[in-house]
C-alpha atoms as a PDB file:
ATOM      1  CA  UNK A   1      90.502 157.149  80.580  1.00  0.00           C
ATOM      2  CA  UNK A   2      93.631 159.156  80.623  1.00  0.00           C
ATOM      3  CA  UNK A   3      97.373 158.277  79.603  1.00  0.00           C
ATOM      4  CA  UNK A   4      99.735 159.324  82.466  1.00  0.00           C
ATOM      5  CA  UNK A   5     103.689 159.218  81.089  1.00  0.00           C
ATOM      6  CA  UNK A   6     106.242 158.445  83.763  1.00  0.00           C
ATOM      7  CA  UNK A   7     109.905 159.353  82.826  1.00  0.00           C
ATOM      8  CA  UNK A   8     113.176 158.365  84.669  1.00  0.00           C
ATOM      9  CA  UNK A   9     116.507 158.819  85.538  1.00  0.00           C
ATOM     10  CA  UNK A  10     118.154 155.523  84.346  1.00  0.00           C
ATOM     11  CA  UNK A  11     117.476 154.814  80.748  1.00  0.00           C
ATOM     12  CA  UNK A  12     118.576 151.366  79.261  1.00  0.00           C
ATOM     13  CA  UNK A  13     120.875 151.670  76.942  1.00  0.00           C
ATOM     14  CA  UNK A  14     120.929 148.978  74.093  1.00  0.00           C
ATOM     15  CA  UNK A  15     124.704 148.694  73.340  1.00  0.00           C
ATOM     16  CA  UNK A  16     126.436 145.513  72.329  1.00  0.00           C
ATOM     17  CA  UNK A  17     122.989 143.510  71.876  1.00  0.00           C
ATOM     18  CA  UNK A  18     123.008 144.036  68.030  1.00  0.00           C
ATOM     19  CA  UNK A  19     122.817 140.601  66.381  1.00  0.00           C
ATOM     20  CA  UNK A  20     125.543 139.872  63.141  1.00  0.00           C
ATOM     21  CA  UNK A  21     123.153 137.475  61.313  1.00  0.00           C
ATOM     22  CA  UNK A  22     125.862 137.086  58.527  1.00  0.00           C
ATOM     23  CA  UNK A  23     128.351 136.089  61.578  1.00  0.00           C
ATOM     24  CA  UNK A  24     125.709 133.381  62.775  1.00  0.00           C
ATOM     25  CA  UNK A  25     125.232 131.897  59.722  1.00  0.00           C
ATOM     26  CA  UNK A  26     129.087 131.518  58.844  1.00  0.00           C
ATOM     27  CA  UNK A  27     129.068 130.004  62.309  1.00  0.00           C
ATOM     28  CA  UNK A  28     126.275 127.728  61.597  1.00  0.00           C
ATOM     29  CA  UNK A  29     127.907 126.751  58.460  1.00  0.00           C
ATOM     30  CA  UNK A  30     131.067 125.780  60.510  1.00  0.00           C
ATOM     31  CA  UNK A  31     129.409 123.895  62.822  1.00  0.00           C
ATOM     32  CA  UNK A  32     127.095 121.973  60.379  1.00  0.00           C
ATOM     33  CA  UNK A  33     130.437 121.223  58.137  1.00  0.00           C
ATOM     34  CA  UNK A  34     132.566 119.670  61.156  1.00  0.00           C
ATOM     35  CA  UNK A  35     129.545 117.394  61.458  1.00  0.00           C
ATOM     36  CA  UNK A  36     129.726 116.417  58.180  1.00  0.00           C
ATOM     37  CA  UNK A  37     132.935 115.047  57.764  1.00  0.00           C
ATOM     38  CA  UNK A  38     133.415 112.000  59.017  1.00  0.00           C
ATOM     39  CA  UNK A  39     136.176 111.620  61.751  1.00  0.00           C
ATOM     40  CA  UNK A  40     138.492 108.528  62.060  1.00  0.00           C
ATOM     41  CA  UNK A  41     137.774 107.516  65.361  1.00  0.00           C
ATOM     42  CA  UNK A  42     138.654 104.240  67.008  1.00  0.00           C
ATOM     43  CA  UNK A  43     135.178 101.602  67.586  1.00  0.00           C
ATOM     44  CA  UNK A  44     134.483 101.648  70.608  1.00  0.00           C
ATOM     45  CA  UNK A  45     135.332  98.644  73.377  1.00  0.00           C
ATOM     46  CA  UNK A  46     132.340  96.234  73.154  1.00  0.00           C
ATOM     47  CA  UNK A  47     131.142  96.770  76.610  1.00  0.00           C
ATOM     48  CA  UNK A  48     129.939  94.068  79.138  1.00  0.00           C
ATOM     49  CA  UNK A  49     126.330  93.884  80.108  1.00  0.00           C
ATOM     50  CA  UNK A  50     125.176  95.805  82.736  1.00  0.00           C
ATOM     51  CA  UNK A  51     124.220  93.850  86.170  1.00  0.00           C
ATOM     52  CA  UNK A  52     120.653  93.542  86.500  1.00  0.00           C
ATOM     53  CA  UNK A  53     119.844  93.998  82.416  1.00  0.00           C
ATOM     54  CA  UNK A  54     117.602  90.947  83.090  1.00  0.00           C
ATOM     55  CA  UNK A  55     115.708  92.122  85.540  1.00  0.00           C
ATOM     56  CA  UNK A  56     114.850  95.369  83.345  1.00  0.00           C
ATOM     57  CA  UNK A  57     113.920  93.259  80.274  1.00  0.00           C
ATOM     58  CA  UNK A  58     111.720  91.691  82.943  1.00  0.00           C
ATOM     59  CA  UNK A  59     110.352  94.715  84.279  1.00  0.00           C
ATOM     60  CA  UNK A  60     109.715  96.404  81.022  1.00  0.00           C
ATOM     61  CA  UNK A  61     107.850  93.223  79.782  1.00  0.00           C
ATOM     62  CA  UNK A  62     105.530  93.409  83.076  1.00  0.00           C
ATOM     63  CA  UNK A  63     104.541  96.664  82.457  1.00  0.00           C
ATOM     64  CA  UNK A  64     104.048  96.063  79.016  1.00  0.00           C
ATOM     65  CA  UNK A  65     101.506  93.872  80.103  1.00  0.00           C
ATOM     66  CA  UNK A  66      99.834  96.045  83.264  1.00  0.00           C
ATOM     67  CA  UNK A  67      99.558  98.090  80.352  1.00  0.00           C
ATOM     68  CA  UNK A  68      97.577  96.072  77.569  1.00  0.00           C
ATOM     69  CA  UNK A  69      95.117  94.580  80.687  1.00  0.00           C
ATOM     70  CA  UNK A  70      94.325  98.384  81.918  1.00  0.00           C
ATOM     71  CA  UNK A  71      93.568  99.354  78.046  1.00  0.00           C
ATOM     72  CA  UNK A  72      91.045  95.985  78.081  1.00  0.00           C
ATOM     73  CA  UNK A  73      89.296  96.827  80.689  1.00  0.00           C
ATOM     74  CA  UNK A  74      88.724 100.117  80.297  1.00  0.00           C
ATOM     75  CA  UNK A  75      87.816  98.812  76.502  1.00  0.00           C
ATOM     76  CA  UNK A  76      85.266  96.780  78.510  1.00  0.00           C
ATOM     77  CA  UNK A  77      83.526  99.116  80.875  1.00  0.00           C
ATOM     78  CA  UNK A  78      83.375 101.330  77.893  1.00  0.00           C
ATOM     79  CA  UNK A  79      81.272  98.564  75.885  1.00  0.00           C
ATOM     80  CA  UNK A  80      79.367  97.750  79.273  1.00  0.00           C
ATOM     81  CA  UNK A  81      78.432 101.699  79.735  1.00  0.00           C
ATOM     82  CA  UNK A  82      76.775 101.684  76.013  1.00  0.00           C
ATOM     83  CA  UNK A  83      75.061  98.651  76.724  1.00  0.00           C
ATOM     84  CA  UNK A  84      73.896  99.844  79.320  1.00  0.00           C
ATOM     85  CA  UNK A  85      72.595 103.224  77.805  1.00  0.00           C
ATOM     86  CA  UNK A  86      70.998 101.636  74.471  1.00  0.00           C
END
């Protein structure tokens, strides 16, 4: 095995990518104490409910229950496969 070094022309110079971790976390601190203070903001406009909300409620229960039959009878032809075997 033998190490063969290559050299070039256009070297990469590593200016302006130093990182001021003091700077970051005074930053950090900023950010994390304008989300601590609680802002006076107006509630918001109760809103009015969205066409077809019923139909998703519906959906969503549907597939709820696809969902509990598929886990049964896999639950089933897992108890009829040991059966089976014993």
């Amino acid at each position: 095995m033998e190490t063969v070094y290559f050299t070039t022309r256009s070297f990469i110079r590593h200016e302006d990518n130093v990182i001021n971790f003091e700077e970051y976390k005074e930053k950090l601190a900023a950010q994390q104490a304008l989300l601590a203070e609680p802002e006076e903001a107006e509630a918001p406009a109760p809103q009015e409910p969205a066409a077809g909300a019923g139909r998703r409620h519906t959906l969503a229960w549907l597939r709820d229950s696809l969902d509990v039959a598929a886990s049964a009878a896999m639950l089933l032809v897992a108890v009829i496969t040991a059966v089976m075997i014993l």
